[in-house]
C-alpha atoms as a PDB file:
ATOM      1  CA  UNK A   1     -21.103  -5.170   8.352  1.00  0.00           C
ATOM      2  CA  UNK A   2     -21.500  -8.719   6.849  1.00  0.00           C
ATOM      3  CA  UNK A   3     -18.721 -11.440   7.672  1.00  0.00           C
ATOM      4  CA  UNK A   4     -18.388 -15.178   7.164  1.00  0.00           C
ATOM      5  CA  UNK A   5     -18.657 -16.475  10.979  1.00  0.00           C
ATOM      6  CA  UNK A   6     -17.545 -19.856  12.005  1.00  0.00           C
ATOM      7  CA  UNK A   7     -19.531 -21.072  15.561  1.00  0.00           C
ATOM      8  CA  UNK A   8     -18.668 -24.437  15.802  1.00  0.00           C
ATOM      9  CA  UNK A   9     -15.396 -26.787  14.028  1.00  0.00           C
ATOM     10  CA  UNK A  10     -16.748 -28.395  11.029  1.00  0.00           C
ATOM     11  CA  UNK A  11     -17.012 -28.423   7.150  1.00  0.00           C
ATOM     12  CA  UNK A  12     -16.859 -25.509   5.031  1.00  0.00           C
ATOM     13  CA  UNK A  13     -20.946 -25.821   5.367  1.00  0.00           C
ATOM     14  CA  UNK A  14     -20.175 -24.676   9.290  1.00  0.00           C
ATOM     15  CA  UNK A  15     -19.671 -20.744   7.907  1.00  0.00           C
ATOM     16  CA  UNK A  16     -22.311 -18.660   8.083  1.00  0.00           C
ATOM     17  CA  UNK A  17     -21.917 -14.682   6.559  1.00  0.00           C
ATOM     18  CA  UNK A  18     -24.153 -12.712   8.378  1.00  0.00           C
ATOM     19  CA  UNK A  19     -24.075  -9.369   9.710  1.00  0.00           C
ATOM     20  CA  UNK A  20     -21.678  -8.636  12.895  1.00  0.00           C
ATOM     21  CA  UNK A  21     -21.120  -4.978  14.703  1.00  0.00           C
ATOM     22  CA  UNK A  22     -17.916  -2.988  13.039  1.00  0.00           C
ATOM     23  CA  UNK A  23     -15.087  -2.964  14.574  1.00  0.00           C
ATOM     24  CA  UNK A  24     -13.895   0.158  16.355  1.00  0.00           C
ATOM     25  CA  UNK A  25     -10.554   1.013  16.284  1.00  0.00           C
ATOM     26  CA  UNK A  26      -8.665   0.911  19.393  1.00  0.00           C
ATOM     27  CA  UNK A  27      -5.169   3.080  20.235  1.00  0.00           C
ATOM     28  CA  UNK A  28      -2.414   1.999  17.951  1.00  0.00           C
ATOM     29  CA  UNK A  29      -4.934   0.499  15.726  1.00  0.00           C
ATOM     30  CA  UNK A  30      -6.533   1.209  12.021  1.00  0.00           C
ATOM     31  CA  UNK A  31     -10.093  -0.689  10.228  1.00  0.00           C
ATOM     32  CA  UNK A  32      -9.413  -1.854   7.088  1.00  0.00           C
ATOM     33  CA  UNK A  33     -12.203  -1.977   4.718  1.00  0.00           C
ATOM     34  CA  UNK A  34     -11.189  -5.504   3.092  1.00  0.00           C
ATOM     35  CA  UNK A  35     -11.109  -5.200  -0.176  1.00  0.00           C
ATOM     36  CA  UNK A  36      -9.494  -8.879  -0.443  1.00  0.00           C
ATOM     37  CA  UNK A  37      -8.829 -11.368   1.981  1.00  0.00           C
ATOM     38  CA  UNK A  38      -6.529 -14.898   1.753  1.00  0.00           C
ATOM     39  CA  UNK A  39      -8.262 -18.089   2.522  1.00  0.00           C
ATOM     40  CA  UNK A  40      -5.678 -20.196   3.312  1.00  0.00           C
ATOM     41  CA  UNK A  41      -4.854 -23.885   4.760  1.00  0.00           C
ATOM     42  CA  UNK A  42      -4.157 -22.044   8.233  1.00  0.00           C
ATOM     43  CA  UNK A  43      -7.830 -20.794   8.236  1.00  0.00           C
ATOM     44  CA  UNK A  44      -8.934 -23.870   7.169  1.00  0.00           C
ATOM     45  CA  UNK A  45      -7.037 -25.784  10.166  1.00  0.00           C
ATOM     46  CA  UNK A  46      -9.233 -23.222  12.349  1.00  0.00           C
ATOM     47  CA  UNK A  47     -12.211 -23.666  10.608  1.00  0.00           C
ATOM     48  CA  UNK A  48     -12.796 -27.454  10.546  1.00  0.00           C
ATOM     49  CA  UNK A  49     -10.886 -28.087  14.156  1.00  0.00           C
ATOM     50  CA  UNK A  50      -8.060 -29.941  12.249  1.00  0.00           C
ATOM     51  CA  UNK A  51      -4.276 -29.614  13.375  1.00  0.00           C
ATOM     52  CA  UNK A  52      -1.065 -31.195  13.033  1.00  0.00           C
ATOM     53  CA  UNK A  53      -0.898 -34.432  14.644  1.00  0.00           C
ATOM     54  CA  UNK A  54      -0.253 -34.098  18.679  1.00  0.00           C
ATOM     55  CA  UNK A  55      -0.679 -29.864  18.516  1.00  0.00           C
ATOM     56  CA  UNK A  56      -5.256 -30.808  18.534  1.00  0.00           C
ATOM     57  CA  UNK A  57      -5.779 -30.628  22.530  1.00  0.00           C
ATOM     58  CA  UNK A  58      -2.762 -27.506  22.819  1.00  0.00           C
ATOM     59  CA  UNK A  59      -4.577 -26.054  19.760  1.00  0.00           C
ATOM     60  CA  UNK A  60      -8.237 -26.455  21.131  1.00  0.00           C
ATOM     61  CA  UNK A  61      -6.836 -24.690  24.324  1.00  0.00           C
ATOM     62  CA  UNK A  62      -5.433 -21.570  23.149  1.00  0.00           C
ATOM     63  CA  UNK A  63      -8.008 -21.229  20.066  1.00  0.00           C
ATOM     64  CA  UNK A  64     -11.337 -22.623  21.620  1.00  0.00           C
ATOM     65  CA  UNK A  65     -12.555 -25.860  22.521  1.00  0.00           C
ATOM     66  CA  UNK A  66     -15.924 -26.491  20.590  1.00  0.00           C
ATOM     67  CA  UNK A  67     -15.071 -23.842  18.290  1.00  0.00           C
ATOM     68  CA  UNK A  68     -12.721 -20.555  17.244  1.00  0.00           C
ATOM     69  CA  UNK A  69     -13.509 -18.023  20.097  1.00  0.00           C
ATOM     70  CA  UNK A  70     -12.218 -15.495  17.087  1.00  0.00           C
ATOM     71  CA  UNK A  71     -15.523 -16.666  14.952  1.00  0.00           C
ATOM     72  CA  UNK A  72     -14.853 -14.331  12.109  1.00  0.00           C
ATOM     73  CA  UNK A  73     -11.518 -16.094  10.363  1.00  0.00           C
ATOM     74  CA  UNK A  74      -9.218 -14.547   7.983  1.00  0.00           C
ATOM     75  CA  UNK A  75      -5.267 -14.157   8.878  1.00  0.00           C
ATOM     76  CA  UNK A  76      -3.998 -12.127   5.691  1.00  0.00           C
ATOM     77  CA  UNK A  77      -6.146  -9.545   3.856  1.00  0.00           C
ATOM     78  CA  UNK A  78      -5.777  -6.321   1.965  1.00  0.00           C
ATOM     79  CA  UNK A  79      -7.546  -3.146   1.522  1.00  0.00           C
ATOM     80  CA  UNK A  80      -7.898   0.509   2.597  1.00  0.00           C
ATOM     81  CA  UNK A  81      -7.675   2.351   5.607  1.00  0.00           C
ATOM     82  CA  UNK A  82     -11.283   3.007   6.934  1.00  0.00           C
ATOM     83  CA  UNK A  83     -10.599   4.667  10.684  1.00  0.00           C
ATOM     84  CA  UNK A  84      -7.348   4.793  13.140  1.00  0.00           C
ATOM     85  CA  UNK A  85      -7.405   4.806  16.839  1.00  0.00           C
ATOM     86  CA  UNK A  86      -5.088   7.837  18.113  1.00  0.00           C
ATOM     87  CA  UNK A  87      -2.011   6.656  17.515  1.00  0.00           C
ATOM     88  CA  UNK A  88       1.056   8.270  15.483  1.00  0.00           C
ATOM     89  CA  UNK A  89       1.085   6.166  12.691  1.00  0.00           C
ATOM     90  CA  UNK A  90       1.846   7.251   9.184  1.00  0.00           C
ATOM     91  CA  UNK A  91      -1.314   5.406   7.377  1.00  0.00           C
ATOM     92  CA  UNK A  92      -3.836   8.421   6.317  1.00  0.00           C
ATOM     93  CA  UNK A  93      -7.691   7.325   5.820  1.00  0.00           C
ATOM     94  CA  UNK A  94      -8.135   5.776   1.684  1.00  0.00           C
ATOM     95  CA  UNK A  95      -4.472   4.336   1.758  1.00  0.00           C
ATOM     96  CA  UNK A  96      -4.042   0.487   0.685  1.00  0.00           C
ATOM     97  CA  UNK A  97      -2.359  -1.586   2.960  1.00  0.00           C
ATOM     98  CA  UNK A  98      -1.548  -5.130   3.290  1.00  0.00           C
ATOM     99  CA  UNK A  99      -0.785  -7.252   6.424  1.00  0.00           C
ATOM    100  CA  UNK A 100      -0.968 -10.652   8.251  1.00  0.00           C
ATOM    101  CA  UNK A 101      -3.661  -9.844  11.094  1.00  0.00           C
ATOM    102  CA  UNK A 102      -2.165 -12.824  13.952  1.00  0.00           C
ATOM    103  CA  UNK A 103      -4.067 -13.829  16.535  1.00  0.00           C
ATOM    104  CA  UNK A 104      -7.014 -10.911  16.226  1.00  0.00           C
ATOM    105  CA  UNK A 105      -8.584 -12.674  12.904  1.00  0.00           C
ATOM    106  CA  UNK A 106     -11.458 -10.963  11.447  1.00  0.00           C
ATOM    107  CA  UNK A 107     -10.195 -10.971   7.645  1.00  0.00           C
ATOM    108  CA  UNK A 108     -13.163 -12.198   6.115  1.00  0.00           C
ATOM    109  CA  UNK A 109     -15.554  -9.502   6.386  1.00  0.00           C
ATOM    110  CA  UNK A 110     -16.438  -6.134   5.120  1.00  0.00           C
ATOM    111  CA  UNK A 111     -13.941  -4.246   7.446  1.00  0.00           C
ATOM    112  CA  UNK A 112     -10.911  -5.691   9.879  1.00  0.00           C
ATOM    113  CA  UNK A 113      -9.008  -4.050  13.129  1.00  0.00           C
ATOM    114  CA  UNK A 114      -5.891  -4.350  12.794  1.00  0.00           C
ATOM    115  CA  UNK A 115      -2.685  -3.266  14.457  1.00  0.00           C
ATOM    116  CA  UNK A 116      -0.955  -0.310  12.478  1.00  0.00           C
ATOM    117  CA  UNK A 117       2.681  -1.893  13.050  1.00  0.00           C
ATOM    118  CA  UNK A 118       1.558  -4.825  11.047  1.00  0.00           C
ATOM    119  CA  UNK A 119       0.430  -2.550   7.683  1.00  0.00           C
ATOM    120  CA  UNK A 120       2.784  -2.568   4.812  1.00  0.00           C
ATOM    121  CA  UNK A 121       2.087  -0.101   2.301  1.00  0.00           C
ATOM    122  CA  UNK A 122       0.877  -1.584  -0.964  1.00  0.00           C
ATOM    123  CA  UNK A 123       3.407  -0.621  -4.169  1.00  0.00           C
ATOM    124  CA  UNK A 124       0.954   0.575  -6.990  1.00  0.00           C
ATOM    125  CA  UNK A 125       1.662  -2.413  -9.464  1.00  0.00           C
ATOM    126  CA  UNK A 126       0.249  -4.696  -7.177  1.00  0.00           C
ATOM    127  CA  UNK A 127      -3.488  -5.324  -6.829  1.00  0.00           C
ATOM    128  CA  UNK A 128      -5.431  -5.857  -3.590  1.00  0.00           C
ATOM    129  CA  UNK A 129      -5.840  -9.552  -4.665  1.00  0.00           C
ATOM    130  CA  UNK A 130      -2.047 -10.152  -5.180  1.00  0.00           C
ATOM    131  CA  UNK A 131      -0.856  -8.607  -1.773  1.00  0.00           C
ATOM    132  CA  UNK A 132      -3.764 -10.553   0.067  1.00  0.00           C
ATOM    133  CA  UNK A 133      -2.477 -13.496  -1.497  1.00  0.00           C
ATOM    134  CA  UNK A 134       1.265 -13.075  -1.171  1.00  0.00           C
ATOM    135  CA  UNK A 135       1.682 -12.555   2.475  1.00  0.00           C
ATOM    136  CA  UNK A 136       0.580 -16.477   3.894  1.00  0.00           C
ATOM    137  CA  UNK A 137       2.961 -18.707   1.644  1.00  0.00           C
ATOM    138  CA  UNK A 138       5.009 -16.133   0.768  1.00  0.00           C
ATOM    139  CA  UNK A 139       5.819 -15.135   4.532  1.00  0.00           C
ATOM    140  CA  UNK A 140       6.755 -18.333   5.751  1.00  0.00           C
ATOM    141  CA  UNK A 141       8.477 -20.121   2.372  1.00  0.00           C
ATOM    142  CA  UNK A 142      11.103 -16.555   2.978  1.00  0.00           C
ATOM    143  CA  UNK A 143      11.557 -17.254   6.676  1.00  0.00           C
ATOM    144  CA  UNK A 144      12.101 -20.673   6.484  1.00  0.00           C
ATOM    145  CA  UNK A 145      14.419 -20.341   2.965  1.00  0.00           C
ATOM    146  CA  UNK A 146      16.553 -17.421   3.785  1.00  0.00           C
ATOM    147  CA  UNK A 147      16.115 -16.835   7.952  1.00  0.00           C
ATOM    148  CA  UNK A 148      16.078 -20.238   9.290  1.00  0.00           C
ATOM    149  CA  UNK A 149      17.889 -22.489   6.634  1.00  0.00           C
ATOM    150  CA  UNK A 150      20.778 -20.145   5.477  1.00  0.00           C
ATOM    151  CA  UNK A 151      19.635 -20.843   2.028  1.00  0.00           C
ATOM    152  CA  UNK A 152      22.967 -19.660  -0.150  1.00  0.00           C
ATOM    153  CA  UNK A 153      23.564 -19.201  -3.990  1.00  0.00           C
ATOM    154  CA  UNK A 154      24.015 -22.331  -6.013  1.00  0.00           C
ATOM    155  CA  UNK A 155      22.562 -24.882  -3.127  1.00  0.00           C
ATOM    156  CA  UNK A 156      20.503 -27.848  -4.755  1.00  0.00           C
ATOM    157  CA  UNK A 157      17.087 -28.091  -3.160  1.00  0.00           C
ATOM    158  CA  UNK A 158      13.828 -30.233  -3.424  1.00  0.00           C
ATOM    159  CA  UNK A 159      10.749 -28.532  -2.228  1.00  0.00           C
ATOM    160  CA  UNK A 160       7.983 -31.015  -1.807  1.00  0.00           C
ATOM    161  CA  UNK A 161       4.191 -29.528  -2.650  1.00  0.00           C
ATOM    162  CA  UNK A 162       5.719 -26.984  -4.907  1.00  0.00           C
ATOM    163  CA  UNK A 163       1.966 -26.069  -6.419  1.00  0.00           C
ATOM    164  CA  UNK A 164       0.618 -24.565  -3.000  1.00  0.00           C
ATOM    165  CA  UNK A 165       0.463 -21.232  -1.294  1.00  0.00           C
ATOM    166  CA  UNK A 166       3.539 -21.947   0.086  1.00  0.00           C
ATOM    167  CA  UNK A 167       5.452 -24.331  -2.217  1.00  0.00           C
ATOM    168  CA  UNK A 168       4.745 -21.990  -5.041  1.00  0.00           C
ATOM    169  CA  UNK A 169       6.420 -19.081  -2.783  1.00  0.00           C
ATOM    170  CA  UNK A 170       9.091 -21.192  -2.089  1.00  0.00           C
ATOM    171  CA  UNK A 171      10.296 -22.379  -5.638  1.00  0.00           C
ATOM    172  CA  UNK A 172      10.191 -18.698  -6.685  1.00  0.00           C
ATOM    173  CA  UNK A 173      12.133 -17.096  -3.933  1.00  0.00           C
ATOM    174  CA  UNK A 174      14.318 -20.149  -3.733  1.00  0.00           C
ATOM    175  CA  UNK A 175      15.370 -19.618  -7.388  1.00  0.00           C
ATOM    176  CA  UNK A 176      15.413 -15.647  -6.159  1.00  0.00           C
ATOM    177  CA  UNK A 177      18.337 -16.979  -4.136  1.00  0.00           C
ATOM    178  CA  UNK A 178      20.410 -18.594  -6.667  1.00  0.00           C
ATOM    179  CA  UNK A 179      19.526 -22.415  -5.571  1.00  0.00           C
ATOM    180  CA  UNK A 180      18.975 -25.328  -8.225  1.00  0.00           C
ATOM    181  CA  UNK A 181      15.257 -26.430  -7.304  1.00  0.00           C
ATOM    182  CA  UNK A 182      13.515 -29.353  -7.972  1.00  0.00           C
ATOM    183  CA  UNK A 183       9.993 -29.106  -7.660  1.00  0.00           C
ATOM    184  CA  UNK A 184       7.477 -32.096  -6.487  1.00  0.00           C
ATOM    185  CA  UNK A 185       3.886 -32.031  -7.370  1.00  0.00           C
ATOM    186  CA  UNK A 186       1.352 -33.817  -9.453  1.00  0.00           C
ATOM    187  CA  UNK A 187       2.127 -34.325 -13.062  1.00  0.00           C
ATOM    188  CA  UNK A 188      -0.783 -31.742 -13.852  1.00  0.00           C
ATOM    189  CA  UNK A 189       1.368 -29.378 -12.310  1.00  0.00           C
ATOM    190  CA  UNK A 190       4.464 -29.869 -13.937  1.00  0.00           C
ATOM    191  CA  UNK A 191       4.269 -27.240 -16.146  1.00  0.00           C
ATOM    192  CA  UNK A 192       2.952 -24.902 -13.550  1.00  0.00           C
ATOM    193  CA  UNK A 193       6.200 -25.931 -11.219  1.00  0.00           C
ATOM    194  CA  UNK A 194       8.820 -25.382 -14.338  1.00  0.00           C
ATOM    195  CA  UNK A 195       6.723 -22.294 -15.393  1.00  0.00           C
ATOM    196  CA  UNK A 196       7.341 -20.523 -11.908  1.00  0.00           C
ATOM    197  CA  UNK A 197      11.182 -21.241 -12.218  1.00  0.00           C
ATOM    198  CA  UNK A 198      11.972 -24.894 -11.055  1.00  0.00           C
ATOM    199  CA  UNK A 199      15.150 -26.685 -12.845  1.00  0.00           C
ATOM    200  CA  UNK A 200      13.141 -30.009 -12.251  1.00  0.00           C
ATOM    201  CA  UNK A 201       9.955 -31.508 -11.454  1.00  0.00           C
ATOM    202  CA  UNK A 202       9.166 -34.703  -9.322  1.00  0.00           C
ATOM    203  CA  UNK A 203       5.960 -36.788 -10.176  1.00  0.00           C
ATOM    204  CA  UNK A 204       5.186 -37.803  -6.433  1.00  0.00           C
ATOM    205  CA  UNK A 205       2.290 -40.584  -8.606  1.00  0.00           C
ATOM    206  CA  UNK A 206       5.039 -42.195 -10.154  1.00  0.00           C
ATOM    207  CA  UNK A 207       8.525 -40.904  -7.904  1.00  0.00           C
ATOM    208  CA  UNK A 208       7.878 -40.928  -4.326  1.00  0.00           C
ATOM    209  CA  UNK A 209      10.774 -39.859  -1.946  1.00  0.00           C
ATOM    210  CA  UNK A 210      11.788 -42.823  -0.970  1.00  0.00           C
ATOM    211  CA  UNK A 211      12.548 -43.645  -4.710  1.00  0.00           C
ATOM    212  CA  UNK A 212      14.545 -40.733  -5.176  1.00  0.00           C
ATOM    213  CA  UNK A 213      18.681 -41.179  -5.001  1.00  0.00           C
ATOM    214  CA  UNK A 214      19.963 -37.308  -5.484  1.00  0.00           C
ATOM    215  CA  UNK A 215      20.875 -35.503  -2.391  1.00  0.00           C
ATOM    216  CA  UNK A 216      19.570 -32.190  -1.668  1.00  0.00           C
ATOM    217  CA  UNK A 217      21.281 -29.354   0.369  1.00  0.00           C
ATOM    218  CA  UNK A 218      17.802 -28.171   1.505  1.00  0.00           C
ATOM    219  CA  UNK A 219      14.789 -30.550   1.352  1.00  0.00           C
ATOM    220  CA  UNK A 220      11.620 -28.499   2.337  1.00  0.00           C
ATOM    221  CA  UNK A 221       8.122 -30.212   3.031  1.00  0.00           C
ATOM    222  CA  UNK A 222       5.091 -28.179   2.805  1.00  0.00           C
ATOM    223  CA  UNK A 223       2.867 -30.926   2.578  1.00  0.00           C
ATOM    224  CA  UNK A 224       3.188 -32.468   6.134  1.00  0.00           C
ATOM    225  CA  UNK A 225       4.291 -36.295   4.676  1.00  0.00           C
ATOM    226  CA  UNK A 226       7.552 -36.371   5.152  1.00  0.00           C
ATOM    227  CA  UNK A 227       9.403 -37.431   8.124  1.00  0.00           C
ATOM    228  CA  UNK A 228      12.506 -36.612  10.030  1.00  0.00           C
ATOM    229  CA  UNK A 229      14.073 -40.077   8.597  1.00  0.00           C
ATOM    230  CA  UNK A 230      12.334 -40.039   5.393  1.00  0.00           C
ATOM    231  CA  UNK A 231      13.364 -36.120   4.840  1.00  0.00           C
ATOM    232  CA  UNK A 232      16.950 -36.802   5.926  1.00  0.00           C
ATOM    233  CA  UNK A 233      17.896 -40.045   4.093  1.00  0.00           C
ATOM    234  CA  UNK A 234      18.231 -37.542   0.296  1.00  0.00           C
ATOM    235  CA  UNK A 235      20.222 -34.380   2.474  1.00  0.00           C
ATOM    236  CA  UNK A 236      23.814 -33.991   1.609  1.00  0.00           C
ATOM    237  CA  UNK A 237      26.082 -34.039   4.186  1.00  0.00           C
ATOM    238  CA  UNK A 238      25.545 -30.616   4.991  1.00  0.00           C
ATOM    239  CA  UNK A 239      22.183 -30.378   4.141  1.00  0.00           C
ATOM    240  CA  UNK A 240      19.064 -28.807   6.309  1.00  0.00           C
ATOM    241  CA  UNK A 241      15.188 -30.162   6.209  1.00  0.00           C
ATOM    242  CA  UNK A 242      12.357 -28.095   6.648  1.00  0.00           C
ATOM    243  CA  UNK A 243       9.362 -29.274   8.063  1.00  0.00           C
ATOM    244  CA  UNK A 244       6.880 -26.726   7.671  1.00  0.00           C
ATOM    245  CA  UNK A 245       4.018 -28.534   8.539  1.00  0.00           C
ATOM    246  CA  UNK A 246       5.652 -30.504  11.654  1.00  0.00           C
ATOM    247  CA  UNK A 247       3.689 -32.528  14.409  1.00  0.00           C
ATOM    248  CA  UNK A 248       3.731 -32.118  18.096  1.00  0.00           C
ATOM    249  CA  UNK A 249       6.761 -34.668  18.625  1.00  0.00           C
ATOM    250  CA  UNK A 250       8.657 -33.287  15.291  1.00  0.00           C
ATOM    251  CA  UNK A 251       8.194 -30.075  16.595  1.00  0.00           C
ATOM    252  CA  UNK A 252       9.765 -30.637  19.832  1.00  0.00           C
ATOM    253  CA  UNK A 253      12.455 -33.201  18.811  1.00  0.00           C
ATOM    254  CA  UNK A 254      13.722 -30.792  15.861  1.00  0.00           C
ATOM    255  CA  UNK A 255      17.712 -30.523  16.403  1.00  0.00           C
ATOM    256  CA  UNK A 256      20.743 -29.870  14.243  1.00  0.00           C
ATOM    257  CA  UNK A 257      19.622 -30.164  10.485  1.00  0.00           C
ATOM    258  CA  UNK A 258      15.799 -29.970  11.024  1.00  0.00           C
ATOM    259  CA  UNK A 259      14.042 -27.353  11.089  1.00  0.00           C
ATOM    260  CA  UNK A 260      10.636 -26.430  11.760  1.00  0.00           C
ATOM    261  CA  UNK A 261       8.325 -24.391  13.995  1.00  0.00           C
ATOM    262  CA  UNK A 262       6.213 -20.961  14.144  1.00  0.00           C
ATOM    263  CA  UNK A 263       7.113 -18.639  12.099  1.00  0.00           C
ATOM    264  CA  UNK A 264       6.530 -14.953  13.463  1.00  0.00           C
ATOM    265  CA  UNK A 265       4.591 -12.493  11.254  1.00  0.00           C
ATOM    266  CA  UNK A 266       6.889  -8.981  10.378  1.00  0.00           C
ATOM    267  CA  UNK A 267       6.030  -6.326   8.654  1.00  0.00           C
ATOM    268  CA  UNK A 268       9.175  -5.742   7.226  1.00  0.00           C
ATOM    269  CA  UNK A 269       8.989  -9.269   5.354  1.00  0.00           C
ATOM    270  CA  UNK A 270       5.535  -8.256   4.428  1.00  0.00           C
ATOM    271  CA  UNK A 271       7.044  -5.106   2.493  1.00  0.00           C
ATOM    272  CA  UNK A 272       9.818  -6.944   1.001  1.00  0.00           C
ATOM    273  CA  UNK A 273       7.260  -9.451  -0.683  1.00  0.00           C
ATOM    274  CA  UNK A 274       5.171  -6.619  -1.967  1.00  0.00           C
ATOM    275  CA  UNK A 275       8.456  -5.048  -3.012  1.00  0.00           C
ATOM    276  CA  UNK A 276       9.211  -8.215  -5.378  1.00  0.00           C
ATOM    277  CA  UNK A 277       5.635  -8.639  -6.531  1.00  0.00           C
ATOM    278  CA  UNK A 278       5.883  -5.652  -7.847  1.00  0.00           C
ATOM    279  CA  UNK A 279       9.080  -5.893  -9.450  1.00  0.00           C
ATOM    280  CA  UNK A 280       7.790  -9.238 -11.381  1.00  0.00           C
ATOM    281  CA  UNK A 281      10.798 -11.252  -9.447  1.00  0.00           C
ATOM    282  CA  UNK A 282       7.608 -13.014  -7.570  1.00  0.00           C
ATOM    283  CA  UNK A 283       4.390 -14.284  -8.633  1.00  0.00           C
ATOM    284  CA  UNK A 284       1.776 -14.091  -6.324  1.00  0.00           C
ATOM    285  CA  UNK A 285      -0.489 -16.793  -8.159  1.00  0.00           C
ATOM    286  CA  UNK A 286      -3.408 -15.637  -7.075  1.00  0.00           C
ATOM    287  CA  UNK A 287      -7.612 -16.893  -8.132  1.00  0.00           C
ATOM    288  CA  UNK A 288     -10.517 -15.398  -6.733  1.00  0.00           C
ATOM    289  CA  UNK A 289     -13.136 -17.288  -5.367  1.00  0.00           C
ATOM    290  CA  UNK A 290     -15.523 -14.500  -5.723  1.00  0.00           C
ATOM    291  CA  UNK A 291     -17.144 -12.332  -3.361  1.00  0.00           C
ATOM    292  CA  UNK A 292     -18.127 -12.783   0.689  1.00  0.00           C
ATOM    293  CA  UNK A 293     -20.918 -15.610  -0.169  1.00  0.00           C
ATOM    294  CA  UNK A 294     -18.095 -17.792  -1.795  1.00  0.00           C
ATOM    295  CA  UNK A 295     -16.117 -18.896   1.336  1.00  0.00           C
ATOM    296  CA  UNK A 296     -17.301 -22.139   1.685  1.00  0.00           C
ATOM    297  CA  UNK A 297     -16.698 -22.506  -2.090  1.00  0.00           C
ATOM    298  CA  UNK A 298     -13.040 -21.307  -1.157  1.00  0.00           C
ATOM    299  CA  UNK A 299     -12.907 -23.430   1.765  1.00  0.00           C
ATOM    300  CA  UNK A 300     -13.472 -26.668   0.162  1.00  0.00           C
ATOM    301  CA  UNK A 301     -11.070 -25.890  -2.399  1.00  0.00           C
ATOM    302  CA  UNK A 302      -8.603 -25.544   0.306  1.00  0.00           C
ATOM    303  CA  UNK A 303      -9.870 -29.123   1.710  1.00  0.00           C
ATOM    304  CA  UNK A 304      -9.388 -30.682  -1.150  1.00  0.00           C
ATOM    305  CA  UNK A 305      -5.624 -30.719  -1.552  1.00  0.00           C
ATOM    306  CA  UNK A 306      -5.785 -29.538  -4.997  1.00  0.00           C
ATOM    307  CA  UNK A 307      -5.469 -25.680  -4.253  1.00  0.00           C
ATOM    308  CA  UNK A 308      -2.901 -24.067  -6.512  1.00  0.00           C
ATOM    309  CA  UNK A 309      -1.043 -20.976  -5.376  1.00  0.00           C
ATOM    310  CA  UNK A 310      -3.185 -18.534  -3.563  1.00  0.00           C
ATOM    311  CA  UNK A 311      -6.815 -18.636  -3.217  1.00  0.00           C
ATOM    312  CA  UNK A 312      -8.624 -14.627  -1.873  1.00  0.00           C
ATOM    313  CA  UNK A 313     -12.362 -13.379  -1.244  1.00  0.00           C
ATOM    314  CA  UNK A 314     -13.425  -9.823  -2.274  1.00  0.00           C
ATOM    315  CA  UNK A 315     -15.584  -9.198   0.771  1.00  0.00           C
ATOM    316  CA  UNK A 316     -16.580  -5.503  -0.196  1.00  0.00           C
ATOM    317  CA  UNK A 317     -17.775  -6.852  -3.888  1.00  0.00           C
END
């Protein structure tokens, strides 16, 4: 099969598609053939060695030193079932599925392992492109919303890089939730912002936070430039911060309102965002790059800050 492998850390220039042995599934597993996979700012991270600030030596550790040991990338894809390992799963061969691979990889190529507890079925109204590129932002902006912060009905919050994969997930399901949100982003995006649901929009050009007065009951950064002190200073008195792109000593200082850390991946969050896509309560905002050969295309849309919602690959196109 052909796949877009990454050897060593570098540019988006560093992937090479080539062809690689199929994977064979193993028990408990299925292979996916992909018919689209999510390139998002996490495979990016892996791709060009880049990580939060303190996590680079931890990171280089568990995920390779001079490059991913897992060369073919790709955390969230979508497709149909190909083969299964012996196992006593309910996912026939031809079915579409949708799921957040973890630490296996292998999204972006013609055909993925992955575990059959991580498959969510995909509802009919939703296209392969849409559930790839739901399940990344969407995943984590519903964790960190509803699980973690406690978000409840009527709650004023400020989500900071509303136009991303997972800002734009987290203005819709925020607004899902009954909160007031006011969404920051460039003043291209404004009408992007307002269009997914945001009460307000925040030119961070002209408005940065330090400028701003309200208070917030939840103030969530997806942009990784906010701090503990800079997030806190607009919280109510009751108010939480999310950091959900946190360094080393954020990460391991977080107490009482701030929160931030790894967010596992469940299948059962998975179906629910599926569940709304299809209902039209969430947008997936979703562009494809094209097929396999555009990844590096995709990548360096990724690097260059300016991505808006979700970006996918059609590998078998």
């Amino acid at each position: 099969m052909r796949a877009a492998v990454v050897t060593r850390y570098g540019p988006p220039e560093a992937v090479i598609v080539t062809e690689v042995p199929n994977p064979m599934p193993r028990k408990g597993d299925v292979v996916l053939r992909v018919e689209a996979a999510a390139v998002t700012s996490g495979d990016a991270r892996m791709r060009g060695g880049r990580f939060p600030t303190g996590f680079g030596p931890l990171a280089r550790l568990g995920i390779g030193i001079r490059g991913p040991r897992k060369q073919v990338l790709g955390i969230a894809v979508a497709g149909t079932v190909e083969s299964t390992g012996t196992s006593d799963h309910d996912f026939p061969q031809g079915v579409r599925v949708a799921a957040m691979i973890g630490g296996e990889l292998g999204g972006h190529a013609e055909l993925a392992r992955v575990p059959a507890s991580q498959l969510a079925l995909i509802p009919e109204k939703v296209s392969f492109e849409d559930a790839a590129g739901l399940l990344f932002g969407g995943g984590t902006a519903l964790q960190f919303l509803r699980e973690r912060a406690h978000l409840q009905p009527g709650e004023r919050v400020l989500i900071n890089g509303a136009s991303g994969a997972v800002g734009s997930s987290a203005v819709q399901l925020a607004k899902h939730l009954g909160a007031h949100v006011t969404a920051v982003s460039s003043a291209r995006n404004r009408g992007f912002a307002l269009g997914l649901g945001a009460d307000e929009h925040v030119d961070y050009a002209t408005t940065s936070i330090d400028d701003i007065s309200a208070q917030y009951d939840l103030v969530v950064d997806t942009v990784g430039n906010l701090s503990k002190k800079s997030g806190r200073r607009i919280l109510s008195p009751t108010g939480r911060l999310i950091l959900a792109v946190a360094g080393l000593t954020d990460t391991i200082t977080a107490r009482g309102n701030v929160i931030t850390g790894p967010i596992p991946e469940r299948t059962s969050d998975a179906t629910e965002l599926l569940s709304l896509a299809a209902a039209g309560t969430l947008d997936p905002v979703t562009t494809i790059a094209g097929g396999l050969e555009s990844i590096r295309d995709a990548y360096a849309v990724v690097d260059s800050g300016r991505k808006i919602g979700n970006l996918v690959i059609l590998p078998n196109a």
